[in-house]
N, C-alpha and C. Protein backbone atom coordinates (compact mmCIF):
# COMPACT_ATOMS: atom_id res chain seq x y z
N UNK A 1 38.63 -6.29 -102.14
CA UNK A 1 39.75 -6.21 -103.08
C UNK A 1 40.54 -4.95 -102.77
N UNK A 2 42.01 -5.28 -102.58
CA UNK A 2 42.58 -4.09 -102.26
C UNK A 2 43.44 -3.25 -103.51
N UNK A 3 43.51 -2.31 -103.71
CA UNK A 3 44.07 -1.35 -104.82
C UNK A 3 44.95 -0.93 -104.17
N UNK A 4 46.18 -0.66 -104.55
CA UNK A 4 47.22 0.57 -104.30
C UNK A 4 47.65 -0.04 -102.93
N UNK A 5 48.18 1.32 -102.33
CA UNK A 5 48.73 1.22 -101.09
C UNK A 5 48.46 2.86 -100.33
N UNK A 6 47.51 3.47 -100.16
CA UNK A 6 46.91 4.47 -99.71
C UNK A 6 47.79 4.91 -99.21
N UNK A 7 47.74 5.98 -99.00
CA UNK A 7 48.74 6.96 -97.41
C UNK A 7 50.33 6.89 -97.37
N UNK A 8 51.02 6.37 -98.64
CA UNK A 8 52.32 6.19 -98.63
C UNK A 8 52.82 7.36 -99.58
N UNK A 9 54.04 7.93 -98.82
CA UNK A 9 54.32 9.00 -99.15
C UNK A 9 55.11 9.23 -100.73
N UNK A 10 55.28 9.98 -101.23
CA UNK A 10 56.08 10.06 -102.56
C UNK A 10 56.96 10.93 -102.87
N UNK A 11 57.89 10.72 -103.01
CA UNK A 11 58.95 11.60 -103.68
C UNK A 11 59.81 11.98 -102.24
N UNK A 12 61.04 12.88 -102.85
CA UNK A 12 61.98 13.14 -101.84
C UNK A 12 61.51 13.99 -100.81
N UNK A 13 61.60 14.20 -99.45
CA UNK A 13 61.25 15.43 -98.65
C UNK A 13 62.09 16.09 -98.87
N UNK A 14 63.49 16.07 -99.29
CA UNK A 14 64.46 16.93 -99.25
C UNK A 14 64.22 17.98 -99.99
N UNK A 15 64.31 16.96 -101.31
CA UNK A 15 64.17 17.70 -102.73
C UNK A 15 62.61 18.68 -102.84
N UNK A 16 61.79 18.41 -102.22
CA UNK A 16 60.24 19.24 -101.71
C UNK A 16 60.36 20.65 -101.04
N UNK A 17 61.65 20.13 -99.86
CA UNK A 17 62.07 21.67 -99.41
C UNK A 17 62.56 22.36 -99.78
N UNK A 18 63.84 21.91 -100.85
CA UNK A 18 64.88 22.66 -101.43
C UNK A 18 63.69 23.47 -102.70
N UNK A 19 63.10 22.66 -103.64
CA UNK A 19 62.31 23.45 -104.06
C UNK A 19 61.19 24.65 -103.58
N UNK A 20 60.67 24.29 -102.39
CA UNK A 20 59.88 25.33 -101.44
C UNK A 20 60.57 26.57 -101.44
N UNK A 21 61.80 26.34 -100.81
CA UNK A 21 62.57 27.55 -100.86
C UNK A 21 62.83 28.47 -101.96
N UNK A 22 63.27 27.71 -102.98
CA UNK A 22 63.61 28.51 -103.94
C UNK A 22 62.32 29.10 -104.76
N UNK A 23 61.24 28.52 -104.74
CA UNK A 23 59.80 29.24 -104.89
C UNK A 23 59.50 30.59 -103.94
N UNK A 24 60.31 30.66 -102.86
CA UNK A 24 59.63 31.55 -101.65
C UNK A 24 61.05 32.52 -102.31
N UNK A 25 62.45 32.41 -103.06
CA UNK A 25 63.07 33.38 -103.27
C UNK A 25 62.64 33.88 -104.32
N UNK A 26 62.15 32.90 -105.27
CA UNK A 26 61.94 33.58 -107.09
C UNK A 26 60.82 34.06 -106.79
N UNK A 27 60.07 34.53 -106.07
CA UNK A 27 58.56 35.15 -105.89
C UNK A 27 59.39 36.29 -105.91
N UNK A 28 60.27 36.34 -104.23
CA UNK A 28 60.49 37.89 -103.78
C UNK A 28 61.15 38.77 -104.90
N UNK A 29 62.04 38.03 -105.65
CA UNK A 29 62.74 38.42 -106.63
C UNK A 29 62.37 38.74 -108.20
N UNK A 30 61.26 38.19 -108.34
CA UNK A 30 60.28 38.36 -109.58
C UNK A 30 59.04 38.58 -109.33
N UNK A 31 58.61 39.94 -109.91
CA UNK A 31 57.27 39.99 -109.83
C UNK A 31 56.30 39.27 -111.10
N UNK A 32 56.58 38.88 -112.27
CA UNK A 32 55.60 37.81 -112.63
C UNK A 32 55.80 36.51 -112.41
N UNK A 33 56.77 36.12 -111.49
CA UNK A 33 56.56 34.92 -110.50
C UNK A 33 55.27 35.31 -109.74
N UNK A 34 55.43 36.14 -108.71
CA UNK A 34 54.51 36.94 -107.61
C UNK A 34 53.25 36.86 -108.38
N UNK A 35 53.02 37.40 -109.14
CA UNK A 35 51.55 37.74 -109.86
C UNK A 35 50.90 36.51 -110.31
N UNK A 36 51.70 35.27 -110.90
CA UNK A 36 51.51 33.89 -111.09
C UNK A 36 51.10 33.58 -109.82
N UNK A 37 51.58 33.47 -108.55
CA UNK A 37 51.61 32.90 -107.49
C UNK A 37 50.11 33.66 -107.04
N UNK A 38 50.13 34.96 -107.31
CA UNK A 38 48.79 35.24 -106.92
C UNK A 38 47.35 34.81 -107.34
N UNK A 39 47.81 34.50 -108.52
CA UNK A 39 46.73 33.66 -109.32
C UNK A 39 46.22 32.46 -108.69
N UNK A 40 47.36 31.69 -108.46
CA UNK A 40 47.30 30.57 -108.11
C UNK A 40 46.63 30.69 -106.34
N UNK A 41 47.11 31.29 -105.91
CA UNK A 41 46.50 31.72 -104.36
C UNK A 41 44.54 31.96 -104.45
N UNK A 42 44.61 32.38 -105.73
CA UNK A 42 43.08 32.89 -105.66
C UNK A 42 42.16 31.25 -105.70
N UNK A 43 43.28 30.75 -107.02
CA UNK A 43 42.20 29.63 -107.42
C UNK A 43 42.20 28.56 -106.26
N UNK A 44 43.56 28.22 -105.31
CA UNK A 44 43.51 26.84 -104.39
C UNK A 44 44.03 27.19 -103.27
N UNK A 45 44.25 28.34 -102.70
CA UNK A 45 44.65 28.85 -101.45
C UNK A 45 46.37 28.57 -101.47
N UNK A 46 46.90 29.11 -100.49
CA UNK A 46 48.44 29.76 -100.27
C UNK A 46 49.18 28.82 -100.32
N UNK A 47 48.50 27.42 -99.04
CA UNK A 47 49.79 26.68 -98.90
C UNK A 47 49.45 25.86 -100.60
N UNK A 48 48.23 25.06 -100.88
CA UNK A 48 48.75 24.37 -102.00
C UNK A 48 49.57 25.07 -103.42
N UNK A 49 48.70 26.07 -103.50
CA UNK A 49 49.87 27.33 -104.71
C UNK A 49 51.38 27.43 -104.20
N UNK A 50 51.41 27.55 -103.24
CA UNK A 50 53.12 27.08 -102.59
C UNK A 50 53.81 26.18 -103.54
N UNK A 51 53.02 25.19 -102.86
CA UNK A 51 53.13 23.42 -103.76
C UNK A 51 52.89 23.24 -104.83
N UNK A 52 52.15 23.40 -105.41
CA UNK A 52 52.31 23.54 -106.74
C UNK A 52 53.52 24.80 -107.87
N UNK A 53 53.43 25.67 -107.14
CA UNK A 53 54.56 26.31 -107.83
C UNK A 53 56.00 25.69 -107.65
N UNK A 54 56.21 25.27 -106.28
CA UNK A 54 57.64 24.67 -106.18
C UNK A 54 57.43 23.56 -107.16
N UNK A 55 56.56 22.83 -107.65
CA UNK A 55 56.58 21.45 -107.79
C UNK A 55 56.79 22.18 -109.55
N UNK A 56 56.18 22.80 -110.15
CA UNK A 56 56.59 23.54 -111.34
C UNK A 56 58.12 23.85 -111.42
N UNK A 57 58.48 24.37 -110.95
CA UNK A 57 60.16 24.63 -110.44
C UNK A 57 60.54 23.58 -111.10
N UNK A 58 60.36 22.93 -109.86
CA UNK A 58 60.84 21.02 -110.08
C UNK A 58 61.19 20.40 -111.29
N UNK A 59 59.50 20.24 -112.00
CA UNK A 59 59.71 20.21 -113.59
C UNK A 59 60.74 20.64 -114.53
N UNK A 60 60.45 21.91 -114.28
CA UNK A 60 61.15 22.80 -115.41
C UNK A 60 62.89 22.68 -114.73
N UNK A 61 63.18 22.55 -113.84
CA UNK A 61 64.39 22.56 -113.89
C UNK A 61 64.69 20.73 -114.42
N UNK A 62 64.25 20.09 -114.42
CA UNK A 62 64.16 18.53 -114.88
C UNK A 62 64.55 18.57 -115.76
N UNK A 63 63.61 19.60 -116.72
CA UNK A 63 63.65 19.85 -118.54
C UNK A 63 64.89 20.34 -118.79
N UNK A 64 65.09 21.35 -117.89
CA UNK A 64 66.42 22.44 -118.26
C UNK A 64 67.53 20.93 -118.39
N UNK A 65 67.93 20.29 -117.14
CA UNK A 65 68.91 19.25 -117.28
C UNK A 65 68.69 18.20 -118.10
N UNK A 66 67.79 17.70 -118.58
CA UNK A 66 67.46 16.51 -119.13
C UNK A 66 67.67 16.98 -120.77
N UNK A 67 67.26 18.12 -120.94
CA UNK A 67 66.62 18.31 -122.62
C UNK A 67 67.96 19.59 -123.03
N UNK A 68 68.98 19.70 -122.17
CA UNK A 68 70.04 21.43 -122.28
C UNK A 68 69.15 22.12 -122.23
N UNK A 69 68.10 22.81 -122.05
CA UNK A 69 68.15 23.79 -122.53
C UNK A 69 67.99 25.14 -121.44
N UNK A 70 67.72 26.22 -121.87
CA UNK A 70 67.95 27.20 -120.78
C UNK A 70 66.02 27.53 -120.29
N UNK A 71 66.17 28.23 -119.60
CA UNK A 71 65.38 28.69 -119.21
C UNK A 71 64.31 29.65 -119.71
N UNK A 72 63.31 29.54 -119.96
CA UNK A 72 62.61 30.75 -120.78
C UNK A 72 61.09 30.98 -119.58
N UNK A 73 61.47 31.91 -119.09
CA UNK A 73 59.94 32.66 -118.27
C UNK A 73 58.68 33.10 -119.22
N UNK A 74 58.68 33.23 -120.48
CA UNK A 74 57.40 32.89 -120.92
C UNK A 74 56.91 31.61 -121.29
N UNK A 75 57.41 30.22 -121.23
CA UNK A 75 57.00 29.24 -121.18
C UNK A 75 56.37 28.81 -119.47
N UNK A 76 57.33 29.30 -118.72
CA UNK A 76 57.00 28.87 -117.60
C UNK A 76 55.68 30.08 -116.85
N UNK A 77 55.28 30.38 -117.01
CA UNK A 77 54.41 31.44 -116.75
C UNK A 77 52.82 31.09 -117.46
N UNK A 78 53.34 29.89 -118.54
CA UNK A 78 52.39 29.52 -119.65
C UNK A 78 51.32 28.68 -118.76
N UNK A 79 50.33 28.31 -118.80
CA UNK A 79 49.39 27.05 -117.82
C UNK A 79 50.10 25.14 -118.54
């Protein structure tokens, strides 16, 4: 019996990089980005904390357009 469709990729590559990037600027530019990111480095290593922080980005900028609202760095900093 077959389930799913294994090994097929998801979501945009574009939209993956454009977020990458802007994770690799809001680090240099914020240090409790940086200190988050370090966290995250401890618990699952560099590249997935990469990925997962861009992919947080992602979210929260979703919310920002979808819901108005602005931005708040103690929510996003929150687990």
């Amino acid at each position: 019996k077959r389930l799913g469709s294994g090994g097929s990729k998801i979501g945009n590559a574009h939209l993956k990089w454009a977020f990458s990037e802007m994770a690799v600027t809001v680090m240099s530019h914020n240090p409790e980005v940086h200190a988050y990111f370090e966290k995250l480095v401890r618990k699952h290593g560099k590249p997935k904390a990469m990925t997962l922080l861009a992919a947080k980005l992602g979210r929260t900028i979703y919310i920002m357009l979808t819901k108005k609202r602005s931005f708040d760095m103690s929510k996003f900093l929150q687990h």
